[in-house]
Protein backbone atom coordinates (compact mmCIF):
# COMPACT_ATOMS: atom_id res chain seq x y z
CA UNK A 1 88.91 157.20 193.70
CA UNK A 2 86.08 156.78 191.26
CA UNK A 3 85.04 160.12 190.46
CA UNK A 4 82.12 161.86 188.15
CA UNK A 5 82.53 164.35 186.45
CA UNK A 6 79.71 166.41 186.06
CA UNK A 7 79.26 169.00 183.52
CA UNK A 8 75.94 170.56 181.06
CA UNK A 9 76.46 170.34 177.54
CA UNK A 10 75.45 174.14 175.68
CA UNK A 11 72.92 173.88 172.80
CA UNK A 12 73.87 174.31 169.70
CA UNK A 13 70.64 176.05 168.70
CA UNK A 14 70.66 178.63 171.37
CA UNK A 15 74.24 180.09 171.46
CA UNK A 16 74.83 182.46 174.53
CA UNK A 17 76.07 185.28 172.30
CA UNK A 18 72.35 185.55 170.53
CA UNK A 19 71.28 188.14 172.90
CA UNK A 20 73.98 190.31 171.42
CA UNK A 21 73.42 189.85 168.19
CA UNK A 22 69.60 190.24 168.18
CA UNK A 23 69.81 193.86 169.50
CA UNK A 24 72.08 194.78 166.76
CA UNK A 25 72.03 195.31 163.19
CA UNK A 26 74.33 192.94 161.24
CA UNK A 27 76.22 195.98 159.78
CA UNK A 28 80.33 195.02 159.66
CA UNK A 29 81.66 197.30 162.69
CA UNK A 30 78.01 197.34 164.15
CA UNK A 31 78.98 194.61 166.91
CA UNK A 32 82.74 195.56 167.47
CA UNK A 33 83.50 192.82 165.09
CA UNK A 34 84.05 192.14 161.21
CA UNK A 35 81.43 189.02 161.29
CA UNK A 36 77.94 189.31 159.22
CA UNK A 37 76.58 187.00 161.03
CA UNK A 38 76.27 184.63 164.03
CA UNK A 39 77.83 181.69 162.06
CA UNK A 40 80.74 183.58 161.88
CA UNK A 41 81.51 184.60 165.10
CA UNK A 42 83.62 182.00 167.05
CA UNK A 43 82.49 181.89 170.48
CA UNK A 44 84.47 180.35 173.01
CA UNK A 45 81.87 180.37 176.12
CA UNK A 46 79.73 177.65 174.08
CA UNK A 47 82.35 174.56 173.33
CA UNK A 48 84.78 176.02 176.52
CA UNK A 49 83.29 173.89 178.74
CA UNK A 50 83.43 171.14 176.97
CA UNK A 51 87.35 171.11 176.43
CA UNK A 52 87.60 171.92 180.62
CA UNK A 53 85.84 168.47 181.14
CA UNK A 54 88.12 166.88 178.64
CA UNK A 55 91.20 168.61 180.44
CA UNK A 56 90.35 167.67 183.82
CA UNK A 57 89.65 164.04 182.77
CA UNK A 58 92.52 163.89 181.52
CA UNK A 59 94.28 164.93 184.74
CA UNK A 60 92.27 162.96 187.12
CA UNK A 61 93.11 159.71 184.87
CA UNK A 62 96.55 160.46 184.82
CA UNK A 63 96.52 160.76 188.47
CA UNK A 64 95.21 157.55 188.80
CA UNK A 65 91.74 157.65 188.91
CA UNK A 66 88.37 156.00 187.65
CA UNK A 67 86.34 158.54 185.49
CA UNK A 68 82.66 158.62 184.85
CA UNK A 69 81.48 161.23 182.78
CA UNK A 70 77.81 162.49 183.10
CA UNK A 71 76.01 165.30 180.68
CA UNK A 72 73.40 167.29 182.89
CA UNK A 73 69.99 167.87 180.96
CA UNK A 74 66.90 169.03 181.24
CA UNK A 75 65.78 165.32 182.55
CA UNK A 76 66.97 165.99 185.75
CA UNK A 77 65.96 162.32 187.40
CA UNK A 78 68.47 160.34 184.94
CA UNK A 79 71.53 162.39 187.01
CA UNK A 80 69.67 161.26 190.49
CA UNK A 81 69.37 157.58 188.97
CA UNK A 82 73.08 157.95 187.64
CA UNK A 83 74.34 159.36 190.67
CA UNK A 84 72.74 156.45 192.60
CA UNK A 85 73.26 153.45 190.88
CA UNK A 86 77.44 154.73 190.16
CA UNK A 87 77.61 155.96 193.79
CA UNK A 88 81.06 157.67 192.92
CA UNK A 89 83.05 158.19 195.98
CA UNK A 90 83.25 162.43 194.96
CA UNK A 91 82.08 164.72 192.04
CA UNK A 92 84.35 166.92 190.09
CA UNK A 93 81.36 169.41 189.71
CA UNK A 94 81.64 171.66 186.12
CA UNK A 95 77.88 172.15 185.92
CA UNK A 96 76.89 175.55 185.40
CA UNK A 97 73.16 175.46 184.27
CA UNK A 98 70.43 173.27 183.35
CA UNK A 99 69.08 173.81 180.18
CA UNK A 100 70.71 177.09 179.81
CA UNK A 101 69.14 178.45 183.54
CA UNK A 102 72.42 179.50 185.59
CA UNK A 103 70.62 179.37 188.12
CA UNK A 104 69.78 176.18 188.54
CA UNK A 105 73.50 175.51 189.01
CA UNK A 106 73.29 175.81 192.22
CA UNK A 107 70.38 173.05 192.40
CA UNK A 108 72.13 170.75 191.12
CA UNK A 109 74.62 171.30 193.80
CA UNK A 110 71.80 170.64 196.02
CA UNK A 111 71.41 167.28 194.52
CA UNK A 112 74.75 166.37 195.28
CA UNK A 113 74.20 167.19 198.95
CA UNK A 114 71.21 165.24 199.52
CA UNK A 115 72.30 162.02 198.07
CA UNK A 116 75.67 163.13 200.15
CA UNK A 117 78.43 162.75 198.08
CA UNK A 118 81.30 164.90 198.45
CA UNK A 119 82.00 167.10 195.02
CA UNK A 120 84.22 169.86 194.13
CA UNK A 121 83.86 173.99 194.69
CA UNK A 122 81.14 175.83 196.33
CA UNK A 123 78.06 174.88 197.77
CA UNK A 124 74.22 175.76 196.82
CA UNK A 125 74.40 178.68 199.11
CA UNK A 126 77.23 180.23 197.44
CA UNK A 127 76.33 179.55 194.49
CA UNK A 128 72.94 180.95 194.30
CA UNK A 129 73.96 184.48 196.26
CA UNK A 130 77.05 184.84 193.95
CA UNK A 131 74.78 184.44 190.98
CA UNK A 132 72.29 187.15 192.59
CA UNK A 133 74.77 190.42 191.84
CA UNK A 134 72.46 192.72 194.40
CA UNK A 135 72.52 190.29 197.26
CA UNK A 136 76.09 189.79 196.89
CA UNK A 137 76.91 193.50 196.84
CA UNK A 138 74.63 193.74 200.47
CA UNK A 139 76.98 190.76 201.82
CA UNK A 140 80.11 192.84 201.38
CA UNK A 141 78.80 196.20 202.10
CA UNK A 142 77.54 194.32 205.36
CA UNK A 143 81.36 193.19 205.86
CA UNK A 144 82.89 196.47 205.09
CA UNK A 145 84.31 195.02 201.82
CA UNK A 146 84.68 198.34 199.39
CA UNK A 147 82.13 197.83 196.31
CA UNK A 148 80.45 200.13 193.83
CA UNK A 149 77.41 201.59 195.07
CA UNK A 150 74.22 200.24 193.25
CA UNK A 151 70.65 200.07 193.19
CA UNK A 152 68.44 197.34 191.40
CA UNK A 153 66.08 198.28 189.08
CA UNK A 154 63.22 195.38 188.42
CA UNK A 155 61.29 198.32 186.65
CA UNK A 156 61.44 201.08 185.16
CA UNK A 157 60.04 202.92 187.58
CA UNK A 158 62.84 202.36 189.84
CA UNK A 159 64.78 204.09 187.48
CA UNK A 160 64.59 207.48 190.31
CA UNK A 161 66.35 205.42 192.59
CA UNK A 162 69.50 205.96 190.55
CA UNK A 163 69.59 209.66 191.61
CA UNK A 164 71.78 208.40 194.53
CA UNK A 165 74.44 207.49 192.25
CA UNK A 166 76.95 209.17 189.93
CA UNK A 167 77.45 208.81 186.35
CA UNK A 168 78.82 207.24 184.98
CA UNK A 169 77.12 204.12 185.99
CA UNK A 170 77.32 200.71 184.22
CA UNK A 171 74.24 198.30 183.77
CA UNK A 172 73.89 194.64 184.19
CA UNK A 173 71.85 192.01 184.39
CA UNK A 174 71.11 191.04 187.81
CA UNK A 175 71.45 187.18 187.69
CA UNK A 176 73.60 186.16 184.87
CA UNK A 177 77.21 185.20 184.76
CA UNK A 178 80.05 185.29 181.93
CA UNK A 179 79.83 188.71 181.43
CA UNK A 180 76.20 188.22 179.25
CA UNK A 181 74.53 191.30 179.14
CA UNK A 182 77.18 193.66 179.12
CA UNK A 183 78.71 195.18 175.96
CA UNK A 184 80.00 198.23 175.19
CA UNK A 185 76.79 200.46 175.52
CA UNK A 186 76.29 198.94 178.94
CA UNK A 187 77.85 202.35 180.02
CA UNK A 188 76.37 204.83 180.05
CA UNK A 189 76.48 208.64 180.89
CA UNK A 190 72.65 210.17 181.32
CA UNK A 191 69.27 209.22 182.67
CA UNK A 192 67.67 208.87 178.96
CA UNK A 193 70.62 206.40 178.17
CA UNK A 194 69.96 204.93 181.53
CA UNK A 195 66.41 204.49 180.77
CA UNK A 196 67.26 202.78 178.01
CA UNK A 197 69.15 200.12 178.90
CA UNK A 198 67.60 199.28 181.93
CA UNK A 199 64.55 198.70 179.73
CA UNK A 200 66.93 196.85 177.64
CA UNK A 201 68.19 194.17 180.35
CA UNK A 202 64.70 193.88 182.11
CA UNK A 203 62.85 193.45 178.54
CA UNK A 204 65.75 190.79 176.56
CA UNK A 205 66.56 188.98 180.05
CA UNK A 206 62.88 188.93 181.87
CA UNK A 207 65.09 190.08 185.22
CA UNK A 208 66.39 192.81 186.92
CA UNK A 209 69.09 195.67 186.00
CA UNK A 210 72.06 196.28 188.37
CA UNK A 211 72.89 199.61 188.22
CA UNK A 212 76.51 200.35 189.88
CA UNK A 213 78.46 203.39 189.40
CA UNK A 214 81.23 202.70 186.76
CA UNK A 215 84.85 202.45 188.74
CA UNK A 216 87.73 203.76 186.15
CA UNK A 217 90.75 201.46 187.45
CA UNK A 218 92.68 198.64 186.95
CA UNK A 219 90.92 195.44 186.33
CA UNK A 220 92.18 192.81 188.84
CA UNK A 221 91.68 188.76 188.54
CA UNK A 222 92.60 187.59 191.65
CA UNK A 223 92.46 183.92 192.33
CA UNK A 224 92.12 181.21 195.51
CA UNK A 225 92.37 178.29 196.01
CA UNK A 226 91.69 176.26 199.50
CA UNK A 227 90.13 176.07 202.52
CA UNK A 228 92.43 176.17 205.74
CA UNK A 229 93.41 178.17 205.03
CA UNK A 230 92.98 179.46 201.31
CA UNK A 231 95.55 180.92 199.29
CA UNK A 232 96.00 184.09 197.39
CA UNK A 233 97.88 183.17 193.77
CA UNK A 234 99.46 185.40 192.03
CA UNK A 235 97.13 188.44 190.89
CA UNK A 236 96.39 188.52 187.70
CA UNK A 237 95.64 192.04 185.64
CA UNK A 238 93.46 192.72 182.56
CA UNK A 239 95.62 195.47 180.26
CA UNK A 240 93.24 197.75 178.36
CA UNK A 241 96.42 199.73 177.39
CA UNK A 242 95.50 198.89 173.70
CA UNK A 243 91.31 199.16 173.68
CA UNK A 244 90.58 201.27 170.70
CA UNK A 245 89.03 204.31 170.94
CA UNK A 246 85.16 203.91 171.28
CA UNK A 247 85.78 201.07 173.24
CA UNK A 248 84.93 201.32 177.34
CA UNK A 249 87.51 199.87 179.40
CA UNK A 250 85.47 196.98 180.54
CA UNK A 251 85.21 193.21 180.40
CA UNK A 252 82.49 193.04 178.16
CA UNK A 253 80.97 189.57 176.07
CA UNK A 254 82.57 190.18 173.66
CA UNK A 255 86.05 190.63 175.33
CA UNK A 256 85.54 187.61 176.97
CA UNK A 257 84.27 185.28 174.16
CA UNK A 258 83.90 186.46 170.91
CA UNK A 259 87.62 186.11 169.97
CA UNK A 260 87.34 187.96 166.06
CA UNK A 261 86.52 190.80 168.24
CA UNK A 262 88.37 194.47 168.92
CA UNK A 263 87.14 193.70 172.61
CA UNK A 264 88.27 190.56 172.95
CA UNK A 265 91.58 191.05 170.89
CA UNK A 266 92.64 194.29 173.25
CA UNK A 267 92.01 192.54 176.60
CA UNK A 268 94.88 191.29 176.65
CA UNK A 269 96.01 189.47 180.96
CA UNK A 270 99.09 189.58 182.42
CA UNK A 271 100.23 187.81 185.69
CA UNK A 272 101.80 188.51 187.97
CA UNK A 273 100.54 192.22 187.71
CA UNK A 274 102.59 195.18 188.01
CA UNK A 275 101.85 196.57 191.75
CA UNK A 276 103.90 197.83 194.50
CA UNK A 277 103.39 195.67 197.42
CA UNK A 278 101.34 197.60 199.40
CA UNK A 279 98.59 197.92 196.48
CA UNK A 280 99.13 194.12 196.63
CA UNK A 281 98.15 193.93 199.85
CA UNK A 282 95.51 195.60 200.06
CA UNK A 283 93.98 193.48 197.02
CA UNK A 284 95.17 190.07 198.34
CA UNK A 285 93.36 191.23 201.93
CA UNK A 286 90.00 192.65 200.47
CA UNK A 287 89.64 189.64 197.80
CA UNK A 288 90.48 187.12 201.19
CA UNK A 289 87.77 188.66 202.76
CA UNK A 290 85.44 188.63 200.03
CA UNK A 291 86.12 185.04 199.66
CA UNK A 292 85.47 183.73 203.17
CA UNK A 293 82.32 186.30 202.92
CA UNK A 294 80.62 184.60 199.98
CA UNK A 295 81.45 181.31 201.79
CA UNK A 296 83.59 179.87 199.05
CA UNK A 297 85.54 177.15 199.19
CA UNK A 298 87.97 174.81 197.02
CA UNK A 299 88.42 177.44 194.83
CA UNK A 300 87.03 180.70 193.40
CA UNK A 301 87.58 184.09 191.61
CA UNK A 302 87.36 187.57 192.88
CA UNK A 303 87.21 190.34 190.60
CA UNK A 304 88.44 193.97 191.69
CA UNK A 305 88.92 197.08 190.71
CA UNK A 306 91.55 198.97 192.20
CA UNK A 307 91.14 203.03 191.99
CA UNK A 308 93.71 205.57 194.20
CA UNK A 309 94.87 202.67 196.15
CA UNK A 310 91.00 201.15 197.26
CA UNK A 311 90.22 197.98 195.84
CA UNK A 312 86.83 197.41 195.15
CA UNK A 313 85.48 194.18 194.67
CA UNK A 314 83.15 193.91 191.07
CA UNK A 315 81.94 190.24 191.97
CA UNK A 316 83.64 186.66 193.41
CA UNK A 317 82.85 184.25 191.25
CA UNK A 318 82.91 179.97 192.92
CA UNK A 319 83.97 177.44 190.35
CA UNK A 320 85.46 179.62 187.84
CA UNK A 321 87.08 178.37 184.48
CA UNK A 322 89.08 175.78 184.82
CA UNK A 323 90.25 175.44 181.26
CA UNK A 324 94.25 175.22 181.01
CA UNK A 325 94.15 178.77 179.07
CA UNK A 326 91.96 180.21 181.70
CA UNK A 327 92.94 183.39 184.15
CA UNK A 328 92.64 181.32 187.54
CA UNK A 329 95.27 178.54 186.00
CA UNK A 330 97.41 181.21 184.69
CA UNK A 331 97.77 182.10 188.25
CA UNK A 332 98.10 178.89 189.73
CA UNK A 333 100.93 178.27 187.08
CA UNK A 334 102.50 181.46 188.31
CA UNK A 335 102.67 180.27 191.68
CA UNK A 336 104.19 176.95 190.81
CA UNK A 337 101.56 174.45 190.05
CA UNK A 338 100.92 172.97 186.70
CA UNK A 339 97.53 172.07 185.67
CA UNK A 340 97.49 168.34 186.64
CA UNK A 341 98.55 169.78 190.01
CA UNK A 342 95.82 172.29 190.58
CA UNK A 343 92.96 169.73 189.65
CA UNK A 344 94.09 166.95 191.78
CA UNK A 345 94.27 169.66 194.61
CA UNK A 346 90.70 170.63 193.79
CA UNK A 347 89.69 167.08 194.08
CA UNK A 348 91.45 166.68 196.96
CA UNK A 349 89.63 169.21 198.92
CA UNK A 350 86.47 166.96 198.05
CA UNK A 351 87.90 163.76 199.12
CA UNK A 352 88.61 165.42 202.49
CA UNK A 353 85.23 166.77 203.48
CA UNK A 354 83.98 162.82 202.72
CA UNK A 355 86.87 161.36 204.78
CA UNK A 356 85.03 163.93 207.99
CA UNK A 357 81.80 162.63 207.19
CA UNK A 358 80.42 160.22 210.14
């Protein structure tokens, strides 16, 4: 086939990790790291995307296929004029923002399905109500899927709703992805803490806080891929058994990016994860049901925390990572498909919804 693939290119001038390091002071140890400075600080969500897109290139050409390669801007009519005059017969879709907004991901998605061509992962729907953490959480409370109970704080006035939770409670904000906006003093213990970083999120990210009560467990990654039906790979388990002291158990930025980190250096994943099979079960069923709740398809990731036995699900998140030193590949790998493999399947998916089209 002659495929796209579509991806946004991060700015260099406005690196995702700023928002961390304009709340603190540049003090070594003040941001869980050695680095005096931005400069120093190697972080992986800004060029990460840009070796997937290389990866899966790579793949698709060695499968046989014709590759265009398109950089989403802000000058959104040169992809409808590219996508029109190429007509590619699907997209291998890796945009996740335009112009730094995530969530105009879900646009450009839209884009796709207007000028109907067939591309790869989720669709607008999905990926605008995954993106929205509170309307997500109502989906799978409406589905009995166990999840942290919340409330949504878009001032600070709504701060008294919190009384229905307990502490501790962890805040985020309430449309971003990639863990931004969440570091280590995004837990928190007491209403004047509370206050604060509520005001915190709402003031640095001009949008709501998501305030769930904090579930101590064990982090699971647990990925999909398909569509009839989808399939559970092997789950995949973050091991905090080494987070120094001071640290909170979570999947912060920083654990997720900034790789000179403590965070980022004690999260360390293991797959297939250590769990009797009926803990297993239970995760593989809930994050299934999550899954076909959020209306995923292709391929997605749910994360879960599992506490005496219950697994409750943190957030699913369509078109994950698909870097070849990613969680979800780490699983696929596990369950006996190399990357070249997985991709290809991915596409494959795409190529069959345009063979049903009339």
């Amino acid at each position: 086939m002659r495929v796209a693939i579509i991806y946004n290119e991060p700015k260099e001038t406005e690196p995702a990790a700023h928002w961390l390091f304009s709340t603190y002071t540049a003090e070594a140890g003040s941001l869980e790291t050695n680095a005096t400075s931005l400069a120093e600080v190697r972080d992986t969500s800004e060029f990460g995307i840009l070796e997937s897109m290389q990866e899966v290139q790579t793949a698709l050409e060695e499968d046989g296929h014709e590759i265009i390669i398109f950089n989403v801007d802000g000058k959104i009519w040169r992809l409808i004029d590219f996508l029109r005059d190429e007509r590619p017969d699907a997209i291998f879709n890796l945009c996740e923002s335009v112009e730094a907004e995530s969530t105009h991901e879900a646009y450009v998605a839209g884009i796709y399905e207007l000028l109907h061509i067939p591309y790869t992962g989720a669709g607008p729907f999905t990926l605008m109500m995954a993106l929205n953490k509170a309307r997500a959480k109502e989906v799978f409370t409406y589905h009995n899927i166990p999840t942290a109970k919340h409330v949504l704080c878009a001032t600070l006035n709504d701060i008294a709703k919190a009384g229905v939770l307990q502490f501790p409670v962890i805040v985020k904000p309430a449309w971003e992805d990639a863990s931004i906006g969440i570091d280590n003093r995004s837990v928190v213990y007491n209403i004047d803490d509370l206050q604060e970083r509520v005001k915190f999120i709402i003031d640095r990210f001009q949008e709501p806080a998501l305030v769930e009560e904090f579930i101590e467990g064990r982090e699971l990654n647990v990925a999909i891929l398909g569509n009839d039906p989808p399939e559970v790979m092997p789950i995949s388990e973050i091991d905090f058994s080494t987070m120094p002291e001071g640290l909170h158990k979570i999947v912060s930025y920083e654990a997720k990016w900034i790789e000179d980190s403590p965070a980022y250096i004690s999260t360390k994943p293991r797959c297939p994860a250590p769990l009797d099979e009926k803990d297993a079960e239970r995760v593989r069923e809930v994050a299934l049901r999550a899954y076909k709740a959020m209306e995923c398809r292709d391929y997605a990731r749910v994360d879960i925390r599992l506490r005496d036995r219950t697994p409750y699900v943190l957030e699913v998140n369509p078109n994950p990572d698909l870097s070849a030193d990613a969680g979800f590949m780490r699983s696929t790998g596990i369950y006996g498909l190399n990357f070249n493999q997985t991709i290809c399947k991915i596409l494959t998916f795409a190529a069959e919804r345009r063979a049903q089209k009339p």
